[in-house]
C-alpha atoms as a PDB file:
ATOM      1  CA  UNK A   1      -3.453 -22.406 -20.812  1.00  0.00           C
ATOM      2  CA  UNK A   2      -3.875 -20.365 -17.570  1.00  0.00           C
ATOM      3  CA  UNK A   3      -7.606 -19.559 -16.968  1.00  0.00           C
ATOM      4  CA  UNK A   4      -7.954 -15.892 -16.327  1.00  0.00           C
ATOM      5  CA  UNK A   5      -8.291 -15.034 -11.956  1.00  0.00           C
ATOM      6  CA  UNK A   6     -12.434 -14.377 -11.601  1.00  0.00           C
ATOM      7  CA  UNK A   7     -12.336 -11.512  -9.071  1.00  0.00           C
ATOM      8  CA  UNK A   8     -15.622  -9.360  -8.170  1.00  0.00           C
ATOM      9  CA  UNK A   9     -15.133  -5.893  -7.185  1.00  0.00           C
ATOM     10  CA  UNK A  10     -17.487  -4.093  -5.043  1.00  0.00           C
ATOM     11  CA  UNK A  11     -18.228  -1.293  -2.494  1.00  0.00           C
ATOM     12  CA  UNK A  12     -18.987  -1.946   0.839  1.00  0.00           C
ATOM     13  CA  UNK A  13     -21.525  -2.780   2.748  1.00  0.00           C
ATOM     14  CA  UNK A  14     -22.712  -5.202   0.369  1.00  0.00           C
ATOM     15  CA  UNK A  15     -25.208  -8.053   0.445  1.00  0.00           C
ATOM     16  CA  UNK A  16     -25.116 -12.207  -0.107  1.00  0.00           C
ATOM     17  CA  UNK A  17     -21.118 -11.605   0.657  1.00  0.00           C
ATOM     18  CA  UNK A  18     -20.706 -15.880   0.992  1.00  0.00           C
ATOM     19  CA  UNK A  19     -22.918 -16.481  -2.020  1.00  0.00           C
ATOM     20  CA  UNK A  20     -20.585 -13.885  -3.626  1.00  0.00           C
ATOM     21  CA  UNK A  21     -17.703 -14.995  -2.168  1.00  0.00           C
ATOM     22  CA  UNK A  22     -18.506 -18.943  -3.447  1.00  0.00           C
ATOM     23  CA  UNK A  23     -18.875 -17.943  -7.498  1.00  0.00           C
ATOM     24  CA  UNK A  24     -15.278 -16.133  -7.750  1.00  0.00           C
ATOM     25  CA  UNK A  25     -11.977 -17.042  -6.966  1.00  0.00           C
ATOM     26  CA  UNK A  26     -11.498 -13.295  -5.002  1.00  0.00           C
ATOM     27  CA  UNK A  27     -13.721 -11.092  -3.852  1.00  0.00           C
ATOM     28  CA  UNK A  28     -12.818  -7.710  -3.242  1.00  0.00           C
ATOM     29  CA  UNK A  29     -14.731  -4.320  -1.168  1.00  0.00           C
ATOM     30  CA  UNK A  30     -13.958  -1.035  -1.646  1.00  0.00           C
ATOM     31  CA  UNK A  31     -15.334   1.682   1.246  1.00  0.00           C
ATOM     32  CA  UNK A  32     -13.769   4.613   2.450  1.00  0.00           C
ATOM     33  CA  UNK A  33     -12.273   5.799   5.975  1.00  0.00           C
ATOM     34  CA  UNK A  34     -13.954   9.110   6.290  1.00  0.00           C
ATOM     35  CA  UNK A  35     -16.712   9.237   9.057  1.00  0.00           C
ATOM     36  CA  UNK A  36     -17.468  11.992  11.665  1.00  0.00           C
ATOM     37  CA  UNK A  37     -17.467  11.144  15.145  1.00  0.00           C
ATOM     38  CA  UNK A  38     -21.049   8.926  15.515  1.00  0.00           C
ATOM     39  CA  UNK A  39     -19.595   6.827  12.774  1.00  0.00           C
ATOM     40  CA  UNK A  40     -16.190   6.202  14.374  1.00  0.00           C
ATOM     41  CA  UNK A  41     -18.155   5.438  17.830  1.00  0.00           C
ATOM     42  CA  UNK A  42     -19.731   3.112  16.445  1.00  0.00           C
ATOM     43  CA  UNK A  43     -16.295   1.310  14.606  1.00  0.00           C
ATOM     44  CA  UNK A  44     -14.872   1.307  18.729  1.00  0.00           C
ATOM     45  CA  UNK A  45     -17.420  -0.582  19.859  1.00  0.00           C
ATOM     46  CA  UNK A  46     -16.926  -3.356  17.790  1.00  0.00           C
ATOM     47  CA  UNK A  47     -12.926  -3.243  18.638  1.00  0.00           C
ATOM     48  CA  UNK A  48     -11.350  -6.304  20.826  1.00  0.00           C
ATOM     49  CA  UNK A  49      -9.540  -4.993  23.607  1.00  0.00           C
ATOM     50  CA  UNK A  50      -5.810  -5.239  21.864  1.00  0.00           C
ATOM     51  CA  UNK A  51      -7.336  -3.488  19.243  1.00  0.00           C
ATOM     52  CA  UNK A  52      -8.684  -0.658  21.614  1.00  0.00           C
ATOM     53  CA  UNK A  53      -5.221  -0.785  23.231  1.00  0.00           C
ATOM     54  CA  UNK A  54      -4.032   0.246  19.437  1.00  0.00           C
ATOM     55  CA  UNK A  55      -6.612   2.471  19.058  1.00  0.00           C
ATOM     56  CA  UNK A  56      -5.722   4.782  21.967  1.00  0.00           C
ATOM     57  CA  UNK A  57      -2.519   4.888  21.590  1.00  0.00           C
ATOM     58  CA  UNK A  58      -2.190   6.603  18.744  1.00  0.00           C
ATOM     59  CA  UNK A  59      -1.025  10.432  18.857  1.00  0.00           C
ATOM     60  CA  UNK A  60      -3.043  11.418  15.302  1.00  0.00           C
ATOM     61  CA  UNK A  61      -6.098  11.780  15.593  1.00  0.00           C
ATOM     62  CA  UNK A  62      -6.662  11.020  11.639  1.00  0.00           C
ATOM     63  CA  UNK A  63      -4.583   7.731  11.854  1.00  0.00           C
ATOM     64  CA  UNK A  64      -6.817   6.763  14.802  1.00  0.00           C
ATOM     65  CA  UNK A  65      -9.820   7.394  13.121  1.00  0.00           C
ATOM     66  CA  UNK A  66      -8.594   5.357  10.036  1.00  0.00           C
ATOM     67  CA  UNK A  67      -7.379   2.535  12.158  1.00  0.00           C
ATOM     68  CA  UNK A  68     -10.472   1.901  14.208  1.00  0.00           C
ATOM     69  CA  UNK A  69     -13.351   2.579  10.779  1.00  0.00           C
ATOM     70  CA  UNK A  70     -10.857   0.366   8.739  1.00  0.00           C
ATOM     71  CA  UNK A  71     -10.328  -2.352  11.375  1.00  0.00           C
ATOM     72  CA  UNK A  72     -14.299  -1.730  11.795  1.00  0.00           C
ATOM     73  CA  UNK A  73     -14.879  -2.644   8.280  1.00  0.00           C
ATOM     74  CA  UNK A  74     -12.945  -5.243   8.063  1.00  0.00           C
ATOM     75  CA  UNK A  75     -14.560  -7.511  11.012  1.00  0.00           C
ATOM     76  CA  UNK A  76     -17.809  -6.530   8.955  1.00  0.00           C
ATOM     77  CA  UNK A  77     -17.044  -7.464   5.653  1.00  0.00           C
ATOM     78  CA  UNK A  78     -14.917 -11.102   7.633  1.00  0.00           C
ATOM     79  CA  UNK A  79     -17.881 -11.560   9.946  1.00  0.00           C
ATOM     80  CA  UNK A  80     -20.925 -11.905   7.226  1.00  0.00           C
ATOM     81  CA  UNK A  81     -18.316 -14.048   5.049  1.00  0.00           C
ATOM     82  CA  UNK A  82     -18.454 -15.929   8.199  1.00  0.00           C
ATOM     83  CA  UNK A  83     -21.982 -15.402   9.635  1.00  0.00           C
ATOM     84  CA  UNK A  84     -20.894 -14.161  13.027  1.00  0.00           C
ATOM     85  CA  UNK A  85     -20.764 -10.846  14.418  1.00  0.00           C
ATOM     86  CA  UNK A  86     -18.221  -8.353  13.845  1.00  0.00           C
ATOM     87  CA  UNK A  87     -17.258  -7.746  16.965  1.00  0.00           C
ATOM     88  CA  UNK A  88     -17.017 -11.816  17.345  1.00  0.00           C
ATOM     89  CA  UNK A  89     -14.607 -12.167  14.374  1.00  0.00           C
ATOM     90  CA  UNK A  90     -11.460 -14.100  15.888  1.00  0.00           C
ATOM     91  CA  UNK A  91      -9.070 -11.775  14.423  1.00  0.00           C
ATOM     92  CA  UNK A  92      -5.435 -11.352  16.166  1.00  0.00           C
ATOM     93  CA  UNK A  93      -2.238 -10.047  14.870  1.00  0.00           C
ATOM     94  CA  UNK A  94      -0.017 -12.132  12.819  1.00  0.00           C
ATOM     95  CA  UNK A  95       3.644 -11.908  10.974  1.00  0.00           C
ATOM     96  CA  UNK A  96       4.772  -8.961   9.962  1.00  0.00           C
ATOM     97  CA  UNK A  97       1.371  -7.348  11.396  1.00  0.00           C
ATOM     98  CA  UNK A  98      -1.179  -8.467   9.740  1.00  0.00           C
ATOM     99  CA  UNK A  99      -4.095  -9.454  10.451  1.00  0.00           C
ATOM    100  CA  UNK A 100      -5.113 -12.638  10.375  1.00  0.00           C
ATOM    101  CA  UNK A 101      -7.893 -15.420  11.934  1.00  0.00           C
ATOM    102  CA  UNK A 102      -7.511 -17.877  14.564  1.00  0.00           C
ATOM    103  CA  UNK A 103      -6.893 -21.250  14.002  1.00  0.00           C
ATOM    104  CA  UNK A 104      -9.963 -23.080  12.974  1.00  0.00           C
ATOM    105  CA  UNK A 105     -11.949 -19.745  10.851  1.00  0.00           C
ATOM    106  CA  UNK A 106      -8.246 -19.611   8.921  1.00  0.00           C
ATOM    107  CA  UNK A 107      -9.043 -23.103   7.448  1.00  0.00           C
ATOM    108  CA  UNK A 108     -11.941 -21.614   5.421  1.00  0.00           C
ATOM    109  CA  UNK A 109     -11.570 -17.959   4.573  1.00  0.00           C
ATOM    110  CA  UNK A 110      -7.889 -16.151   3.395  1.00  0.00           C
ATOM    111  CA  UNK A 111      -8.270 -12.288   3.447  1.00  0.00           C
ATOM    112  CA  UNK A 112      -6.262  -9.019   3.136  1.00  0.00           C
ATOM    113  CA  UNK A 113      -6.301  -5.770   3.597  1.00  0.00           C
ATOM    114  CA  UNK A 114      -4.824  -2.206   2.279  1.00  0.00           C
ATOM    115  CA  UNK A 115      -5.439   1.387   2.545  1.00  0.00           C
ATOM    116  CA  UNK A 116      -4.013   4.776   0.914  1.00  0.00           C
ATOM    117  CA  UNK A 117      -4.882   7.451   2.729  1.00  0.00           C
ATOM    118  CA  UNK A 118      -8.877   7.430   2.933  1.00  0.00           C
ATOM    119  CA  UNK A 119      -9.225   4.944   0.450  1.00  0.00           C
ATOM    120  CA  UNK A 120      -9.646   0.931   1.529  1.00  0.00           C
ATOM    121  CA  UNK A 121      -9.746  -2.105   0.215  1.00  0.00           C
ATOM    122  CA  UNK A 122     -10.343  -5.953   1.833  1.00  0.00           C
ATOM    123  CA  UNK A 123      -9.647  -9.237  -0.542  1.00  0.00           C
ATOM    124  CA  UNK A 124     -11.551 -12.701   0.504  1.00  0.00           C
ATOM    125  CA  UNK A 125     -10.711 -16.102  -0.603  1.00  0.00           C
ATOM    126  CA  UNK A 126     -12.431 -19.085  -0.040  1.00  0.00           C
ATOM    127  CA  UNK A 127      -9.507 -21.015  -2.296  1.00  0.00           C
ATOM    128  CA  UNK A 128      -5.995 -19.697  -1.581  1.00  0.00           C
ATOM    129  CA  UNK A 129      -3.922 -16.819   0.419  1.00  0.00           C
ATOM    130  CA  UNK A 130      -4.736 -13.459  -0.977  1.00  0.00           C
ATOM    131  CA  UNK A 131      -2.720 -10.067  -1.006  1.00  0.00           C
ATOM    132  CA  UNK A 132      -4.371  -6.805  -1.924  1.00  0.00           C
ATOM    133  CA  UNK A 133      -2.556  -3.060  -2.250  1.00  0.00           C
ATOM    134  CA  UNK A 134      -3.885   0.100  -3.631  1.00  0.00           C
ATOM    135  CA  UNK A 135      -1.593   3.278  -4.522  1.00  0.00           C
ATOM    136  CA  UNK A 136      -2.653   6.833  -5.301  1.00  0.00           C
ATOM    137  CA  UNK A 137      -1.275   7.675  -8.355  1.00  0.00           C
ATOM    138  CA  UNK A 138       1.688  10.343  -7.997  1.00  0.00           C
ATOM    139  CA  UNK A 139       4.939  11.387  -9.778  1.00  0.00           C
ATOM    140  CA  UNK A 140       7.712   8.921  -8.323  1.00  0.00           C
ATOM    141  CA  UNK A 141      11.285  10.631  -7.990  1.00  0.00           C
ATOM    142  CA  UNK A 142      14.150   8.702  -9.443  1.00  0.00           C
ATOM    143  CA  UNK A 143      11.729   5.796 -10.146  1.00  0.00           C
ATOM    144  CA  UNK A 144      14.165   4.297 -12.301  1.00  0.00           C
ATOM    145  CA  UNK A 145      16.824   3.728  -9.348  1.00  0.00           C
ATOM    146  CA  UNK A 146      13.566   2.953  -6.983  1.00  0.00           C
ATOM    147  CA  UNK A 147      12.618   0.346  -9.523  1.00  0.00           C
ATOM    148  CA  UNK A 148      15.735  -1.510  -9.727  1.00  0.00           C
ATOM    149  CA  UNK A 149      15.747  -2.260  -6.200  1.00  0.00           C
ATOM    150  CA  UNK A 150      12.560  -3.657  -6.288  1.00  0.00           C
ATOM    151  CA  UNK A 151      11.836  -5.385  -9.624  1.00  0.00           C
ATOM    152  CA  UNK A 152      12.747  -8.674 -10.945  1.00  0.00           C
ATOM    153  CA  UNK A 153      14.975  -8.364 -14.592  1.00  0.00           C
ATOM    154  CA  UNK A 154      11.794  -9.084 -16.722  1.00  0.00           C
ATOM    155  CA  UNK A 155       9.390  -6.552 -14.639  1.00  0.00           C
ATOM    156  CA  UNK A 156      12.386  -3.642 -14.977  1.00  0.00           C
ATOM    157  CA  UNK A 157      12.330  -4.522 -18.958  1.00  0.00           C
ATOM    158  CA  UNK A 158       8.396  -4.218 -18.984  1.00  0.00           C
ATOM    159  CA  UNK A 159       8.596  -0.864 -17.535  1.00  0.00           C
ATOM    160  CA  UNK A 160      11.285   0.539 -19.259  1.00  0.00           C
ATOM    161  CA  UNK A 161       9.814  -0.117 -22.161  1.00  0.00           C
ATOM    162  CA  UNK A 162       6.318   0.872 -21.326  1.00  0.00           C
ATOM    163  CA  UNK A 163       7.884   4.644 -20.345  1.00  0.00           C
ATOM    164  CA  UNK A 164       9.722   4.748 -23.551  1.00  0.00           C
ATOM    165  CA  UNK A 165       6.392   4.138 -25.392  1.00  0.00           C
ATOM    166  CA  UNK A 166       4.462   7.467 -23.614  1.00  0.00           C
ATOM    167  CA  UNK A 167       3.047   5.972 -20.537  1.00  0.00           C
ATOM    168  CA  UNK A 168       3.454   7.642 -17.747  1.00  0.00           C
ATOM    169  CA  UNK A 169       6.460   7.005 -15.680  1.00  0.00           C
ATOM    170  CA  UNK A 170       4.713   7.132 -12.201  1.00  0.00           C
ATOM    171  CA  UNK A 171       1.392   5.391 -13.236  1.00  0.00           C
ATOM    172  CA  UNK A 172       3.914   2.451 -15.114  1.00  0.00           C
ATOM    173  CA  UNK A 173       5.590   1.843 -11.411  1.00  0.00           C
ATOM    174  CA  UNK A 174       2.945   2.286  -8.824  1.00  0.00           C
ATOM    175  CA  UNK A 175       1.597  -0.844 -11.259  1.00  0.00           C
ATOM    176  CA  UNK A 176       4.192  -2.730 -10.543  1.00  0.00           C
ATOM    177  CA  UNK A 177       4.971  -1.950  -7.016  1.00  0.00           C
ATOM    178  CA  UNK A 178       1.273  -2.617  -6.278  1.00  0.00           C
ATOM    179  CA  UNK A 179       1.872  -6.016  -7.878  1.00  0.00           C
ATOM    180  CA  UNK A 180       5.031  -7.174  -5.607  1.00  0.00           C
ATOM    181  CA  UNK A 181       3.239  -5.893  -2.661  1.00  0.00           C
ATOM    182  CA  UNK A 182       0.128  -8.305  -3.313  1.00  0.00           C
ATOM    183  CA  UNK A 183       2.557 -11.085  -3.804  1.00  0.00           C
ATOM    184  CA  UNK A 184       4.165 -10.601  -1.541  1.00  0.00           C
ATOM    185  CA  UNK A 185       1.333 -10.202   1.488  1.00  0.00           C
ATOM    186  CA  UNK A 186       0.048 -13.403  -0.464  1.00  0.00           C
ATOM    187  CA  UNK A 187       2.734 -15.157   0.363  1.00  0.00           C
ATOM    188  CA  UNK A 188       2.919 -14.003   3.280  1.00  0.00           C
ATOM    189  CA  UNK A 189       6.428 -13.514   3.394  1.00  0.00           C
ATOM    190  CA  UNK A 190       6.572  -9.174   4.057  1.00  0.00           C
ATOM    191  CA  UNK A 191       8.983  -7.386   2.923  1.00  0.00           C
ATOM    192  CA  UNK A 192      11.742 -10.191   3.399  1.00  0.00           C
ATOM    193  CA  UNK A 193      10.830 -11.625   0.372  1.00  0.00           C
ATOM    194  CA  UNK A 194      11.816  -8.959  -1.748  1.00  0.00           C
ATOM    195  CA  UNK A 195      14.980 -10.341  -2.617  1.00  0.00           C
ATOM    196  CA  UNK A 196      13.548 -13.500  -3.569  1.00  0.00           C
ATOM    197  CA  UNK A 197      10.973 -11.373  -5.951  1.00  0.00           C
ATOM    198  CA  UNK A 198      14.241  -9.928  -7.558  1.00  0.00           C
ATOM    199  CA  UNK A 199      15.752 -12.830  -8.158  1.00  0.00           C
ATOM    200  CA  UNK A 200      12.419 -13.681 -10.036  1.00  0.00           C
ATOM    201  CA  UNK A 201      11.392 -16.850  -7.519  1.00  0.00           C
ATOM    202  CA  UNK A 202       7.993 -17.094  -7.629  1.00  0.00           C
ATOM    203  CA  UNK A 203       5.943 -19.064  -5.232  1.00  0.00           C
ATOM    204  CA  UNK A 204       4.454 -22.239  -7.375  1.00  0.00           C
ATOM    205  CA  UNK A 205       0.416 -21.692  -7.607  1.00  0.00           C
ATOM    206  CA  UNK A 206       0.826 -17.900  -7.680  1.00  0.00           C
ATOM    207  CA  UNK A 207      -1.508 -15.722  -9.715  1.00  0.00           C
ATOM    208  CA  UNK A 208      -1.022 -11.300  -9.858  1.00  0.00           C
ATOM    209  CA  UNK A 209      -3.476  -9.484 -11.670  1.00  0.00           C
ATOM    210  CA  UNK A 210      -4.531  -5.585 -11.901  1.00  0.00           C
ATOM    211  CA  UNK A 211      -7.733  -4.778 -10.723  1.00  0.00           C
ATOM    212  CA  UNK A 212      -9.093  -1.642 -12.814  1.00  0.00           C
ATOM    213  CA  UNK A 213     -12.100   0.574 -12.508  1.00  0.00           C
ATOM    214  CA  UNK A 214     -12.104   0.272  -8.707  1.00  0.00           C
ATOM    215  CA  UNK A 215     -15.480   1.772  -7.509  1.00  0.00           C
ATOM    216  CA  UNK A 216     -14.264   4.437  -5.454  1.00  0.00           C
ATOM    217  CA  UNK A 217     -16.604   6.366  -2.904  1.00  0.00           C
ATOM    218  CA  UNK A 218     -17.814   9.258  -4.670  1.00  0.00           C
ATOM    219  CA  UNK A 219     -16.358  11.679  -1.173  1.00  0.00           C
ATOM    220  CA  UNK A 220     -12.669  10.137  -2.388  1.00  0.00           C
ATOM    221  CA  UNK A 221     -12.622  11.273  -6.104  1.00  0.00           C
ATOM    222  CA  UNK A 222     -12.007  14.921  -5.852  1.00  0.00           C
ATOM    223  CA  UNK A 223      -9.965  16.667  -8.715  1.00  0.00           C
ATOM    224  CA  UNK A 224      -8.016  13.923 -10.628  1.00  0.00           C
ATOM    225  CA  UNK A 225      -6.982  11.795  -8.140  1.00  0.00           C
ATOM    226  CA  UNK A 226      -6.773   8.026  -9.667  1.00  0.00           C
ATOM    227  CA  UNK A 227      -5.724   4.692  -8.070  1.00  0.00           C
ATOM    228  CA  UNK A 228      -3.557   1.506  -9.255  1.00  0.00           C
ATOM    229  CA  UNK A 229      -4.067  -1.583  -7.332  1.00  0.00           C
ATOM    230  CA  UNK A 230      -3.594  -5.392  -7.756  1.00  0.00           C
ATOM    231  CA  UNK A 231      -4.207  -8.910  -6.496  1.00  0.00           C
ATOM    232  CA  UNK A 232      -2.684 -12.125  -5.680  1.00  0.00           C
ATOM    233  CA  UNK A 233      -3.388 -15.154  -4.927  1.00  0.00           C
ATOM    234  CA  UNK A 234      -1.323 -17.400  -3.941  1.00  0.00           C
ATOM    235  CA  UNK A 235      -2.064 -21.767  -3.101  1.00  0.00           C
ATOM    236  CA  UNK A 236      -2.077 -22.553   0.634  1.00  0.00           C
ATOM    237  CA  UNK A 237       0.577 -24.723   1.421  1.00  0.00           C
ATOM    238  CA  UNK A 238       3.265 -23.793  -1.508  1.00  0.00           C
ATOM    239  CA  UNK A 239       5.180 -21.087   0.309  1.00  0.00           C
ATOM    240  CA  UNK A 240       8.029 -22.889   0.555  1.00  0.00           C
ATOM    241  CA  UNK A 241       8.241 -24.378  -3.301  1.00  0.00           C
ATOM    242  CA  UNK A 242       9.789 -21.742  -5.333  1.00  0.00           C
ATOM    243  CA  UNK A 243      10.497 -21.897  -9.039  1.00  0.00           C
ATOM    244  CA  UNK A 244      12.590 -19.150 -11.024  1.00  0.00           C
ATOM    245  CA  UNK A 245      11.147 -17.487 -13.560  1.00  0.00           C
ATOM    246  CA  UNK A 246      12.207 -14.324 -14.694  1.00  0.00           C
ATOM    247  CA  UNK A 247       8.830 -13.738 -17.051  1.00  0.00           C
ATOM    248  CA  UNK A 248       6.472 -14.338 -14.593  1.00  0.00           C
ATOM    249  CA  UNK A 249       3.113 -13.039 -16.180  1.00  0.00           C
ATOM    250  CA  UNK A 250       0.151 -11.438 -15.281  1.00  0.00           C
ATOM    251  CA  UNK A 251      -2.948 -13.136 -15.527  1.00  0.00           C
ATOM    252  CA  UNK A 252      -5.764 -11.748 -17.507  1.00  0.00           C
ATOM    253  CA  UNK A 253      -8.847 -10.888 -14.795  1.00  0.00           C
ATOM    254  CA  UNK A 254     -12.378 -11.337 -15.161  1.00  0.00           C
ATOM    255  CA  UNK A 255     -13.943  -8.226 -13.494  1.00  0.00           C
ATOM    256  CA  UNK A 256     -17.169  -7.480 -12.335  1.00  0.00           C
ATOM    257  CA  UNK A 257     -17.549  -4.853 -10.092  1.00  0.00           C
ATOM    258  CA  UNK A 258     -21.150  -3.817  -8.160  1.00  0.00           C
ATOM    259  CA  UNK A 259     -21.808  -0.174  -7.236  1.00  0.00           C
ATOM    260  CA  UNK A 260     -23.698  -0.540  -3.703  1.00  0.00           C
ATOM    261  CA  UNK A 261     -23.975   2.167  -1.479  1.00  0.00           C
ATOM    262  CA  UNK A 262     -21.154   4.863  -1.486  1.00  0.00           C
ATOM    263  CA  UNK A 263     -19.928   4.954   1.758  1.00  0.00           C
ATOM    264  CA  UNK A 264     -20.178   1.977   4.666  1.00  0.00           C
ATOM    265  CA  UNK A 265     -22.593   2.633   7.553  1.00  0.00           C
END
């Protein structure tokens, strides 16, 4: 029997993040990428100079400010699972741009990272490679004809079928699509791994899961605005052992999530 994933969720900043990050098998922050100008100061300083380089270059000022808070955040939240310094977190771009540690932190800590619009989220591992995306929940046009081209048989069955019962055809997707995404930034594989996803190859060692009752920043829900998002993890070292099944499931989760302060400082 498959053990359900045990994944704390959280807001940042947060305290005790390794003692945290040792009882779970995924630990996951939530903060938010609004911040007036002292705030997004204060993220530069702590950029390396690639990531300034990145910083500057960008033509929107929003996607700027988003880049450097978020990038911010995330040497926080990687630096006190590491006890160094943000600004001393060893962070460099890897495939497919992410973001990812040098050499010898990599060994101990697997993390990931995804935003929609104002909303973030980072994912920490101490155990295997770990994908993390969030979605905003909107109506999807033609989601039927988007789904097929991104859905394994068994997936496109589930959500067919979960439409024709009431649910919500754009909520029932974004589900999904937040579930290959995890896998497949898990795997590490991008985008090209789609068509292995299709095809229903799954790494071996791979676990998906929802996350639910994310503790959004109390600035971010305005009107009805609601997120899906979901998490994988996936064991180092399997990448390249694939096994087909077309009725992959999703693991139960055990969730505990932590309030903490609303926004990061």
């Amino acid at each position: 029997m498959t053990t359900a994933l045990r994944v704390v969720v959280a807001r940042w900043p947060a305290a005790e993040v390794p003692e945290r990050l040792g009882a779970c098998d995924a630990l996951v922050f939530v903060a938010s990428l609004h911040g007036h100008a002292a705030r997004q100061r204060a993220a530069e300083a702590v950029l390396s100079a690639p990531e300034r380089v990145r910083y500057e270059a960008y033509g929107n000022p929003v996607v700027a400010r988003r880049f450097a808070i978020g990038r911010a955040a995330l040497r926080e939240v990687v630096g006190a699972a590491l006890d160094v310094a943000p600004s001393d977190v060893p962070l460099r771009d890897g495939a497919h741009g992410k973001p990812v540690l040098g050499r010898a932190a990599a060994r101990s800590l697997w993390f990931s990272v995804a935003h929609c619009e104002e909303l973030l989220l980072i994912a920490l591992s101490r155990c295997s490679d770990v994908g993390v995306d969030v979605e905003r929940v909107r109506a999807i046009e033609h989601w039927e004809r988007v789904a097929e081209r991104v859905l394994d048989p068994f997936e496109l069955r589930q959500l067919r079928h979960d439409v024709a019962a009431g649910e919500d055809a754009g909520v029932a997707f974004l589900g999904h699509w937040c579930r290959v995404e995890a896998e497949l930034k898990a795997i590490g594989c991008g985008i090209a791994g789609l068509e292995a996803h299709r095809a229903g190859r799954r790494p071996l060692g791979l676990r998906v899961a929802d996350l639910r009752a994310l503790p959004v920043p109390r600035e971010l829900m305005t009107g009805d605005v609601r997120y899906r998002a979901a998490i994988a993890l996936c064991a180092p070292g399997l990448d390249g052992a694939r096994q087909a099944n077309l009725s992959t499931s999703h693991l139960p989760i055990a969730t505990r999530s932590s309030a903490g302060p609303t926004t990061p400082q």
